[in-house]
C-alpha atoms as a PDB file:
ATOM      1  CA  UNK A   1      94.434 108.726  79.224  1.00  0.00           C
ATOM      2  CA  UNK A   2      97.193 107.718  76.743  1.00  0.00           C
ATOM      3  CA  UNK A   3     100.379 109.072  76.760  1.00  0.00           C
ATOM      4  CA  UNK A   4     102.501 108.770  73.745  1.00  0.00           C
ATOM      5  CA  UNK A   5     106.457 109.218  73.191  1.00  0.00           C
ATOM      6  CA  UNK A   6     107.658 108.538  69.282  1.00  0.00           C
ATOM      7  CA  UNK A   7     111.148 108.761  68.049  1.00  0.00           C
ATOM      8  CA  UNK A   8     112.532 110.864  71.228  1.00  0.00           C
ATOM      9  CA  UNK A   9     115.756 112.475  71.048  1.00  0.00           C
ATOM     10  CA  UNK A  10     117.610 114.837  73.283  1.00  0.00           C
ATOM     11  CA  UNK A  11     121.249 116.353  73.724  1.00  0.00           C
ATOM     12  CA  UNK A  12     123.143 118.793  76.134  1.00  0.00           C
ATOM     13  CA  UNK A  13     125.201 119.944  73.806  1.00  0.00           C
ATOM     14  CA  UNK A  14     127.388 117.652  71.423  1.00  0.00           C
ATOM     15  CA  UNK A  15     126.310 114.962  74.403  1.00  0.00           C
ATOM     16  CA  UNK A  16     123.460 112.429  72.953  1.00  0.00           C
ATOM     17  CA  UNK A  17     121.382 111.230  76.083  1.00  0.00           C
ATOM     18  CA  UNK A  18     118.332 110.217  74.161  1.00  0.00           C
ATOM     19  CA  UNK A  19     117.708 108.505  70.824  1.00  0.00           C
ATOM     20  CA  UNK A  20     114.902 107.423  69.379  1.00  0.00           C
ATOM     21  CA  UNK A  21     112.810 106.210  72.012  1.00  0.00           C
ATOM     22  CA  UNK A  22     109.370 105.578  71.468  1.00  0.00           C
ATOM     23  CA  UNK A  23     106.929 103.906  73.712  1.00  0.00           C
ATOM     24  CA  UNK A  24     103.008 104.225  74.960  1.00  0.00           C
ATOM     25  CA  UNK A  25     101.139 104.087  78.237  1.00  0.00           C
ATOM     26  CA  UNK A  26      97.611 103.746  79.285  1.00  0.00           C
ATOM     27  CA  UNK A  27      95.059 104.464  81.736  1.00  0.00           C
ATOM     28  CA  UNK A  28      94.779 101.525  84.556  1.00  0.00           C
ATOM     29  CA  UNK A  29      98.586 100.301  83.284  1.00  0.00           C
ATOM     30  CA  UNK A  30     101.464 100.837  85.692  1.00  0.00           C
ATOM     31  CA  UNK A  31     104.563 101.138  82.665  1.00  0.00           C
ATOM     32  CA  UNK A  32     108.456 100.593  84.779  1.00  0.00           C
ATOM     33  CA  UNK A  33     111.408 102.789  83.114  1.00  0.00           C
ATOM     34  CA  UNK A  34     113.752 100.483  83.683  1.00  0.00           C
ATOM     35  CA  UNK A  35     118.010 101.099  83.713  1.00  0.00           C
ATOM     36  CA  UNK A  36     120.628 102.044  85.820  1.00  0.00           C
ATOM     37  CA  UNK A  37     121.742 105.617  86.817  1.00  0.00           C
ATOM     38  CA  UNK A  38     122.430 107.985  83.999  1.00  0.00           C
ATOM     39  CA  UNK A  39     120.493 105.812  81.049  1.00  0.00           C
ATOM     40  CA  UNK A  40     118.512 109.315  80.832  1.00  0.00           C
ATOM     41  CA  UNK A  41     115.391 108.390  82.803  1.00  0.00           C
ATOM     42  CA  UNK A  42     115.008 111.586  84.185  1.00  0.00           C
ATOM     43  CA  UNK A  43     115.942 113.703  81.313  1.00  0.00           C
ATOM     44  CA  UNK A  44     113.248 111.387  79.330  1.00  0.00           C
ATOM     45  CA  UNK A  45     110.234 112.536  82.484  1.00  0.00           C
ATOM     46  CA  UNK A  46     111.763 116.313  82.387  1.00  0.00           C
ATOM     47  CA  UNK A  47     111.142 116.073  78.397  1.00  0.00           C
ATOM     48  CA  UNK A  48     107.689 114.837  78.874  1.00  0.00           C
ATOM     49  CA  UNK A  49     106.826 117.127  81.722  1.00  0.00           C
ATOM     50  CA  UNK A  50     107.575 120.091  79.027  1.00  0.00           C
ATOM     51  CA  UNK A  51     110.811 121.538  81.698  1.00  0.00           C
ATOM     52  CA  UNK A  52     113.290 120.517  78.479  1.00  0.00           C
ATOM     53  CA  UNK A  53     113.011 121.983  75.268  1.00  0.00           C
ATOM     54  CA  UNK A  54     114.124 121.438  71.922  1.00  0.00           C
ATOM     55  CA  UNK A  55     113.552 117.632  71.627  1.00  0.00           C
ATOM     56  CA  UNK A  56     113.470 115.759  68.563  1.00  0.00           C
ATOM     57  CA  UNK A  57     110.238 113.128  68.051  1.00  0.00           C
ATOM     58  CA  UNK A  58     106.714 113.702  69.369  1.00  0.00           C
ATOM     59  CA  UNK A  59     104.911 113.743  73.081  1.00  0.00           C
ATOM     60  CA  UNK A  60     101.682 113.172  72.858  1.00  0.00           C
ATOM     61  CA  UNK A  61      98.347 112.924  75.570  1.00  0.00           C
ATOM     62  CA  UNK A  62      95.294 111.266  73.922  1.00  0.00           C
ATOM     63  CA  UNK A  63      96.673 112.190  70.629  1.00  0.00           C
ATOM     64  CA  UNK A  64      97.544 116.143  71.247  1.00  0.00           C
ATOM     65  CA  UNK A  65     100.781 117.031  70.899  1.00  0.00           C
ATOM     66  CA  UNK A  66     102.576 118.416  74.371  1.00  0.00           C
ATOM     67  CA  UNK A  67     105.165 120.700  72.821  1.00  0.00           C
ATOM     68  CA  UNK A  68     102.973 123.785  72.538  1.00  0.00           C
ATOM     69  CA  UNK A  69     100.815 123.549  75.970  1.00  0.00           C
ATOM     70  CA  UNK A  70     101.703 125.982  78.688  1.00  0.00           C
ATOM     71  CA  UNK A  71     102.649 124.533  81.745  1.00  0.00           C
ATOM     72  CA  UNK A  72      99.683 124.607  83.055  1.00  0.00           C
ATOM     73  CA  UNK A  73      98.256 122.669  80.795  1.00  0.00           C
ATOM     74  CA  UNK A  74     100.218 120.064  81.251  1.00  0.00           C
ATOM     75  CA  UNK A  75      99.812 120.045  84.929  1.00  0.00           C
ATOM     76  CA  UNK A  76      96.139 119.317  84.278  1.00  0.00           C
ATOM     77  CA  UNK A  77      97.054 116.211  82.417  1.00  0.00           C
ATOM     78  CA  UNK A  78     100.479 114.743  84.286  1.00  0.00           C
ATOM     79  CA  UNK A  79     101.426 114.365  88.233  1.00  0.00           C
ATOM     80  CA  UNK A  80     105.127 114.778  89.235  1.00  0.00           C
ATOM     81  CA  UNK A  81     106.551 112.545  92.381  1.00  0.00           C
ATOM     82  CA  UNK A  82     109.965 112.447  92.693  1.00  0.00           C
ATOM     83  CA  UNK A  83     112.333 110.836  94.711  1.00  0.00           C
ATOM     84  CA  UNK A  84     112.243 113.115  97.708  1.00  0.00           C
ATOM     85  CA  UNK A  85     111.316 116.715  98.506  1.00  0.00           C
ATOM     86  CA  UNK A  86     112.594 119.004 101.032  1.00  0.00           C
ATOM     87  CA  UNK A  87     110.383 122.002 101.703  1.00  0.00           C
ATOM     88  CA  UNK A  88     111.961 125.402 102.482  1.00  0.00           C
ATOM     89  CA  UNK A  89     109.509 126.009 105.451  1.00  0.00           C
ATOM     90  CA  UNK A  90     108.053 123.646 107.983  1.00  0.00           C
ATOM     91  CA  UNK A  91     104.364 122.892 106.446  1.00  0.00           C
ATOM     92  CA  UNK A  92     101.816 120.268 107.526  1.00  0.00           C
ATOM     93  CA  UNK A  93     101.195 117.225 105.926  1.00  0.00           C
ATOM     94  CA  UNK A  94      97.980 118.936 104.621  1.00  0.00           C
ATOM     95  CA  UNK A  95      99.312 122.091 103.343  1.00  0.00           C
ATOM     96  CA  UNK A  96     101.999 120.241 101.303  1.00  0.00           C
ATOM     97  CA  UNK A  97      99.151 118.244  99.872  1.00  0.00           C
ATOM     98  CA  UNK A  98      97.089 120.911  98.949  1.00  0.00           C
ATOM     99  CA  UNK A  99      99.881 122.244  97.181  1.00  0.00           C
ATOM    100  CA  UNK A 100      99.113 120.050  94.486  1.00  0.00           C
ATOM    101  CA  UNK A 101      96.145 121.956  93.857  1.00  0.00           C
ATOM    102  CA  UNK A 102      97.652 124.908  92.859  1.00  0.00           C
ATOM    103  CA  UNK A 103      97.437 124.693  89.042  1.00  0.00           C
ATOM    104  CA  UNK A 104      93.485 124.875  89.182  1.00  0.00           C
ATOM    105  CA  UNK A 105      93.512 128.422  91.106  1.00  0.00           C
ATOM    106  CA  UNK A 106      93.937 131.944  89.632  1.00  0.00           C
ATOM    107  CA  UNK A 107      97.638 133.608  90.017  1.00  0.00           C
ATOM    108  CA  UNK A 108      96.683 135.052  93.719  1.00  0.00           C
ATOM    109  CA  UNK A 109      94.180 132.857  94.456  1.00  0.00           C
ATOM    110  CA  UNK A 110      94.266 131.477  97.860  1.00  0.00           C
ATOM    111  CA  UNK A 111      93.009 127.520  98.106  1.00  0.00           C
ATOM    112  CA  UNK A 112      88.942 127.271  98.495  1.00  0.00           C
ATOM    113  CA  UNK A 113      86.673 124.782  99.280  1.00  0.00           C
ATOM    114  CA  UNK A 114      87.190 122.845  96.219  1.00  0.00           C
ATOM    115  CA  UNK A 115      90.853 122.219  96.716  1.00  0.00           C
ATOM    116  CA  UNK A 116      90.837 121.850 100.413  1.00  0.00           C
ATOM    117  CA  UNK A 117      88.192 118.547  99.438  1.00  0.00           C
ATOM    118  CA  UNK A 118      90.772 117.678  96.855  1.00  0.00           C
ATOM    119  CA  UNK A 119      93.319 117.309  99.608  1.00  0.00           C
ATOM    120  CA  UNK A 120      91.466 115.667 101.942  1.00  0.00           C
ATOM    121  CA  UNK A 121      90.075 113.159  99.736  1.00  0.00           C
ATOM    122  CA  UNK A 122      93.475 112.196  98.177  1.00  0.00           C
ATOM    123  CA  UNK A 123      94.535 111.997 101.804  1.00  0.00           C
ATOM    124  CA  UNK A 124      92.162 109.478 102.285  1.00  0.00           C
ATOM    125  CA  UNK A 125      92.714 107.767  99.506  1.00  0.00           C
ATOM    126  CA  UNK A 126      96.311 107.190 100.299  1.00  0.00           C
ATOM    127  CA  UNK A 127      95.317 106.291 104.317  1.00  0.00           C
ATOM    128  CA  UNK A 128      97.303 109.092 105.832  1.00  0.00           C
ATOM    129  CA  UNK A 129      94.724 111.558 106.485  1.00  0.00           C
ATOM    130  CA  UNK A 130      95.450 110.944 109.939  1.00  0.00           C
ATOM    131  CA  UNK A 131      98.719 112.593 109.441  1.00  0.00           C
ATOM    132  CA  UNK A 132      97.109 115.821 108.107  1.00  0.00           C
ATOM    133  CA  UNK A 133      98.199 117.764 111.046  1.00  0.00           C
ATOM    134  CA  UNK A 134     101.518 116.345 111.286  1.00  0.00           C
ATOM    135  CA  UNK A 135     104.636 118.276 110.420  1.00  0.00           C
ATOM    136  CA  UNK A 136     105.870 116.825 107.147  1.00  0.00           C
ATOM    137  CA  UNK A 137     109.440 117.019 108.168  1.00  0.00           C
ATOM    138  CA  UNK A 138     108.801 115.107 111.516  1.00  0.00           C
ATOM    139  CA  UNK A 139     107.399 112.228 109.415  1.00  0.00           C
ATOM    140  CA  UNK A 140     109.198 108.789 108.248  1.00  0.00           C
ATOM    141  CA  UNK A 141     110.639 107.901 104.840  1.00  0.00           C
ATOM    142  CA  UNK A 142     107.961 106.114 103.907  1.00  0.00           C
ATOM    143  CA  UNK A 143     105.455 108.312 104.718  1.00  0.00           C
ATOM    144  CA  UNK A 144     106.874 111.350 103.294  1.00  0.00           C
ATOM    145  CA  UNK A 145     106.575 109.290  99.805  1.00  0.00           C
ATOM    146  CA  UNK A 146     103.082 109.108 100.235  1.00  0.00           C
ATOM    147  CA  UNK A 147     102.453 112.319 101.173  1.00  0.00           C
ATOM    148  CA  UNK A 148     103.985 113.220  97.576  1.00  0.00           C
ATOM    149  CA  UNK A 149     101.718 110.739  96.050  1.00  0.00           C
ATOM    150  CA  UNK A 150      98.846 112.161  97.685  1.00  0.00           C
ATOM    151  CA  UNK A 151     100.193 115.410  96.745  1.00  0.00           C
ATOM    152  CA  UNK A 152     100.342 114.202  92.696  1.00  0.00           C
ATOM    153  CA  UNK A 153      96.585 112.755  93.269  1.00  0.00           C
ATOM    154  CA  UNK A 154      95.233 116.546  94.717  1.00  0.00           C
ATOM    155  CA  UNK A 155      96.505 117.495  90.968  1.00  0.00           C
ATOM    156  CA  UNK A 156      93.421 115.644  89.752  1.00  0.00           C
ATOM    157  CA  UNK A 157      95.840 114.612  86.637  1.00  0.00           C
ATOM    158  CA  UNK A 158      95.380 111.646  85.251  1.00  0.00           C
ATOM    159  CA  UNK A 159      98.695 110.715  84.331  1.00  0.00           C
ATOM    160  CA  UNK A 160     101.374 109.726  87.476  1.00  0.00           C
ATOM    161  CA  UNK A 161     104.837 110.306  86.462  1.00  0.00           C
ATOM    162  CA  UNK A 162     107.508 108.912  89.317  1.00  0.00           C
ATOM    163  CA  UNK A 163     111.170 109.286  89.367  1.00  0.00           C
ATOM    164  CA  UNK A 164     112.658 106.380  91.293  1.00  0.00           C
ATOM    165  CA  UNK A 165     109.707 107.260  94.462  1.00  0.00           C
ATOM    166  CA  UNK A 166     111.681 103.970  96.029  1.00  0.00           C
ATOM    167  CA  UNK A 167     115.248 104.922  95.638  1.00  0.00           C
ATOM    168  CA  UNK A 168     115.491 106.477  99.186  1.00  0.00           C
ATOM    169  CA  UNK A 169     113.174 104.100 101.435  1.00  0.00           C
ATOM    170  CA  UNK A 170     113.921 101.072 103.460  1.00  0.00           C
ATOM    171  CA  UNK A 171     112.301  97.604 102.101  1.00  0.00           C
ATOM    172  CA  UNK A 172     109.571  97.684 103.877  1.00  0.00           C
ATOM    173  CA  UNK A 173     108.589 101.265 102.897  1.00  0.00           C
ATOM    174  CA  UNK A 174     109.723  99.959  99.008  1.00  0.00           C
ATOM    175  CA  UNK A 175     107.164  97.639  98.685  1.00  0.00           C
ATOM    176  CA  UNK A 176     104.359  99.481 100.949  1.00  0.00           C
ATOM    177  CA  UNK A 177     104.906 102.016  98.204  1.00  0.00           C
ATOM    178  CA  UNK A 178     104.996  99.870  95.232  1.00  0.00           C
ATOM    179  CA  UNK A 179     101.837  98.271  96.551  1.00  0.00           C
ATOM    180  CA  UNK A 180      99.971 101.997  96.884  1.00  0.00           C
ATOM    181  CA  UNK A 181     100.808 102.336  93.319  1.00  0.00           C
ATOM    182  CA  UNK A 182      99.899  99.331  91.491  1.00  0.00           C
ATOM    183  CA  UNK A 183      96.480  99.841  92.955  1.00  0.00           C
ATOM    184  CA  UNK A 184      96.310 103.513  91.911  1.00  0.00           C
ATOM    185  CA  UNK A 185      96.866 102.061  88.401  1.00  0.00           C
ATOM    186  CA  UNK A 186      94.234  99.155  88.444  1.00  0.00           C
ATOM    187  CA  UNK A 187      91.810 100.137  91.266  1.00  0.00           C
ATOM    188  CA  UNK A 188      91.439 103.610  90.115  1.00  0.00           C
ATOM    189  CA  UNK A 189      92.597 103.947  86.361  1.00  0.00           C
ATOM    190  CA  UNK A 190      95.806 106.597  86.598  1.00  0.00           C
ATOM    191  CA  UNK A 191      98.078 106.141  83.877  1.00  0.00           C
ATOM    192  CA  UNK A 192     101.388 105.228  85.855  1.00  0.00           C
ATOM    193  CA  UNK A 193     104.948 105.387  84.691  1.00  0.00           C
ATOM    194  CA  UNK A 194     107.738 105.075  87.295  1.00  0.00           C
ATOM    195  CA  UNK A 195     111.519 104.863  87.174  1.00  0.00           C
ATOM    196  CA  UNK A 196     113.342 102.108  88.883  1.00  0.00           C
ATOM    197  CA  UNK A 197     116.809 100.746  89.000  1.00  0.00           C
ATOM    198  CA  UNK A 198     115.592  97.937  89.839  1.00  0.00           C
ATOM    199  CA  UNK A 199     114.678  94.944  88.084  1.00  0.00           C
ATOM    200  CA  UNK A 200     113.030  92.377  90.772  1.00  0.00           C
ATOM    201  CA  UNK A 201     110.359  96.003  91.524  1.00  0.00           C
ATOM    202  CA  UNK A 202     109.578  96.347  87.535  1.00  0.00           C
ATOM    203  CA  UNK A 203     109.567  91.855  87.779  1.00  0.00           C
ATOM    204  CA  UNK A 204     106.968  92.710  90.818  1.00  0.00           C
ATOM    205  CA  UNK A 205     104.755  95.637  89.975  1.00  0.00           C
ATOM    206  CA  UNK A 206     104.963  96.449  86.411  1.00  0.00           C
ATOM    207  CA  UNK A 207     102.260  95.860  83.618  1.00  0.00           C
ATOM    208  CA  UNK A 208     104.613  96.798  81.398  1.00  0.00           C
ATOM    209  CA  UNK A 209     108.658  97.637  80.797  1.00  0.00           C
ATOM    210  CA  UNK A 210     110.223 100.246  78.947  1.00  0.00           C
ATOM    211  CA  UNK A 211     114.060  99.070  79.584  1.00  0.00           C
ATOM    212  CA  UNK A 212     116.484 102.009  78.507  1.00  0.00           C
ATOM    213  CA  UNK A 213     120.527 101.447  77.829  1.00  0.00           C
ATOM    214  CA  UNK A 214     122.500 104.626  76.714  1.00  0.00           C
ATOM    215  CA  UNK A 215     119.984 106.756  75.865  1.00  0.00           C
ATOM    216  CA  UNK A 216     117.912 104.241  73.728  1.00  0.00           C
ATOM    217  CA  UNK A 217     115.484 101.379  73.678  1.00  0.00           C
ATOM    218  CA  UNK A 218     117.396  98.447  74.833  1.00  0.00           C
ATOM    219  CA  UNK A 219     113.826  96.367  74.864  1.00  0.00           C
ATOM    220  CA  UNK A 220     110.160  96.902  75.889  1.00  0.00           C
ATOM    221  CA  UNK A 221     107.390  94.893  76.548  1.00  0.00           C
ATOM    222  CA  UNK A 222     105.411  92.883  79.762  1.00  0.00           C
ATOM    223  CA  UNK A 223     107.521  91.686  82.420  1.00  0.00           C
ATOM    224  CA  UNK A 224     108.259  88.494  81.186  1.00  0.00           C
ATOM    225  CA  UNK A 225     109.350  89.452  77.553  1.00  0.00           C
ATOM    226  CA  UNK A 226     111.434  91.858  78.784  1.00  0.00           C
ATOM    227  CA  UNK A 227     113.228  90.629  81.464  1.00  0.00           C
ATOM    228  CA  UNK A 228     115.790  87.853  80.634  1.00  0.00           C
ATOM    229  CA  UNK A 229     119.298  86.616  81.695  1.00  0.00           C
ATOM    230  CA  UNK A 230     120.474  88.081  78.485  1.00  0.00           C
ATOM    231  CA  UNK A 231     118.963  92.039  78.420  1.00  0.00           C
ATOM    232  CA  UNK A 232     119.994  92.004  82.135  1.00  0.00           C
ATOM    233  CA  UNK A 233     123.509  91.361  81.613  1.00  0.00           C
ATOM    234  CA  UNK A 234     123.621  94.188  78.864  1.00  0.00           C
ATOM    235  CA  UNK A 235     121.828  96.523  81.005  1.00  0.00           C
ATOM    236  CA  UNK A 236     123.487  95.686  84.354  1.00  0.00           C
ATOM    237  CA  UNK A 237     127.102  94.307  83.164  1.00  0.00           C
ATOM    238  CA  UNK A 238     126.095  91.564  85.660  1.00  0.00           C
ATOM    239  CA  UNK A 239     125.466  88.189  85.769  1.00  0.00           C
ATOM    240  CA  UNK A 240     121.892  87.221  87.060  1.00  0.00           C
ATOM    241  CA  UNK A 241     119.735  84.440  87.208  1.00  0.00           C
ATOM    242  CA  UNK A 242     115.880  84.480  86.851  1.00  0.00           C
ATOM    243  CA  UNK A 243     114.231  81.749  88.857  1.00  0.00           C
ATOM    244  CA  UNK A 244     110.678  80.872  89.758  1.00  0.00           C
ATOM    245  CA  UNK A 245     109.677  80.798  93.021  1.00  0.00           C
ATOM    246  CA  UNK A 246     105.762  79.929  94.950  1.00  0.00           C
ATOM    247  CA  UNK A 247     105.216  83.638  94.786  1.00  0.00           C
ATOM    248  CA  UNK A 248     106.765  84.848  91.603  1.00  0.00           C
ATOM    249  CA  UNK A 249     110.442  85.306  89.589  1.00  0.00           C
ATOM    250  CA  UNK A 250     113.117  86.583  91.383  1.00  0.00           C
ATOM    251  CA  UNK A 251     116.408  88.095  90.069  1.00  0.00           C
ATOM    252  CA  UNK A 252     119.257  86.819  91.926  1.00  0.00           C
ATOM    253  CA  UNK A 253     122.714  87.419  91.263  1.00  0.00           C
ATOM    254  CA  UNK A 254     125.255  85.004  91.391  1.00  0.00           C
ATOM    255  CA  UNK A 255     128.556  85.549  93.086  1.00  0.00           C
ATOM    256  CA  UNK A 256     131.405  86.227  91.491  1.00  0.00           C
ATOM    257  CA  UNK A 257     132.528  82.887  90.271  1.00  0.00           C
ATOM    258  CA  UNK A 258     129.474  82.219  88.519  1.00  0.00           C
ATOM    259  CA  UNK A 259     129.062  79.077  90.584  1.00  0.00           C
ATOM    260  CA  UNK A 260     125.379  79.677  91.367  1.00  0.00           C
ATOM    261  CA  UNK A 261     122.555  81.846  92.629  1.00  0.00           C
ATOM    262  CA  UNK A 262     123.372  83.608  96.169  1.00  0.00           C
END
């Protein structure tokens, strides 16, 4: 499924955090927001996920326009993970999953059979069903993540939205993530776009990069267009060099008297 953003504006206010930014992503393509804090990442995913309103431009899912679909709607078609959650009440790893279901039930509906397979088989799909009885708040970093993945996947939305789902993990848990994702784009066809701060996980992971600078296209494109000495200095106000290594590029800063790579 293709979701479309064209000429994309937004303001609290007299204060401009969007302009003009315009951009596509597609089923089995994993698409990296890329920018530091406050670039308007997350007021560009709260704009697409409907929660903001009066937005210039279009949003657009397989060519219908988002702006007048309930919210409901567009849970059917787009997953929400963000960076963390914190539930009020101490639920299993299973009930928080099946949570996800909720959209596809009546307004006092109670889950059914349907929904209860839905949770078990994104569960499985993300390799934690052996957590299912767990308390979610008794669980890692790491695994909490996936637990709101597997939460997004019970949606049965094909569309994965992700605000910064690394931001709060340890490296290992980072890439372990990263890794769960990238396959969900190309092993099972979701449409993926995730926020990062970081450019070596958008180097890494990403299809695709959508790389945002005060509210507005700074440059977008694969991996390897994108990311250069140049747009990273402009987006980062740091100096960086890009070097190849047996497994990849890497971004490596260089210390403060430019005198080479760290």
């Amino acid at each position: 499924m293709k979701l479309q953003v064209e000429g994309l504006s937004f303001a609290y206010g007299a204060h401009e955090v969007l302009r003009d930014v315009t951009f596509s992503a597609r089923d089995g393509q994993l698409l990296s927001v890329l920018g530091p804090n406050g670039v308007g990442k997350s007021t560009l995913f709260r704009c697409v996920l409907g929660l903001l309103e009066g937005y210039g431009g279009t949003i657009s899912i397989d060519g219908t326009d988002t702006r007048p679909l309930s919210a409901r709607e567009i849970a059917h078609r787009i997953a929400y993970i963000p960076q963390t959650h914190y539930p009020a009440f101490n639920y299993s790893v299973f009930d928080m999953v099946l949570m996800g279901t909720t959209h596809s039930m009546g307004a006092f509906a109670a889950p059914g059979a349907k929904q209860r397979r839905a949770a078990e088989t994104a569960l499985r799909r993300m390799e934690i069903l052996h957590l299912a009885e767990r308390s979610y708040m008794r669980l890692s970093g790491g695994e909490q993540q996936m637990v709101l993945i597997a939460r997004a996947l019970a949606q049965e939305s094909p569309i994965l939205l992700m605000d910064e789902p690394t931001a709060s993990l340890d490296y290992g848990n980072q890439h372990r993530v990263l890794r769960c994702v990238r396959r969900l784009a190309h092993e099972d066809g979701y449409t993926v776009v995730l926020s990062t701060h970081n450019p070596q996980h958008a180097l890494s992971y990403a299809d695709a990069i959508l790389a945002l600078h005060a509210g507005t296209v700074l440059a977008a494109g694969t991996p390897q267009e994108v990311l250069t000495e140049g747009m990273l200095r402009t987006l980062y106000g740091e100096e960086v060099r890009l070097v190849e290594t047996p497994h990849g590029a890497a971004v490596l800063p260089l210390p403060d008297d430019g005198g080479g790579a760290i």
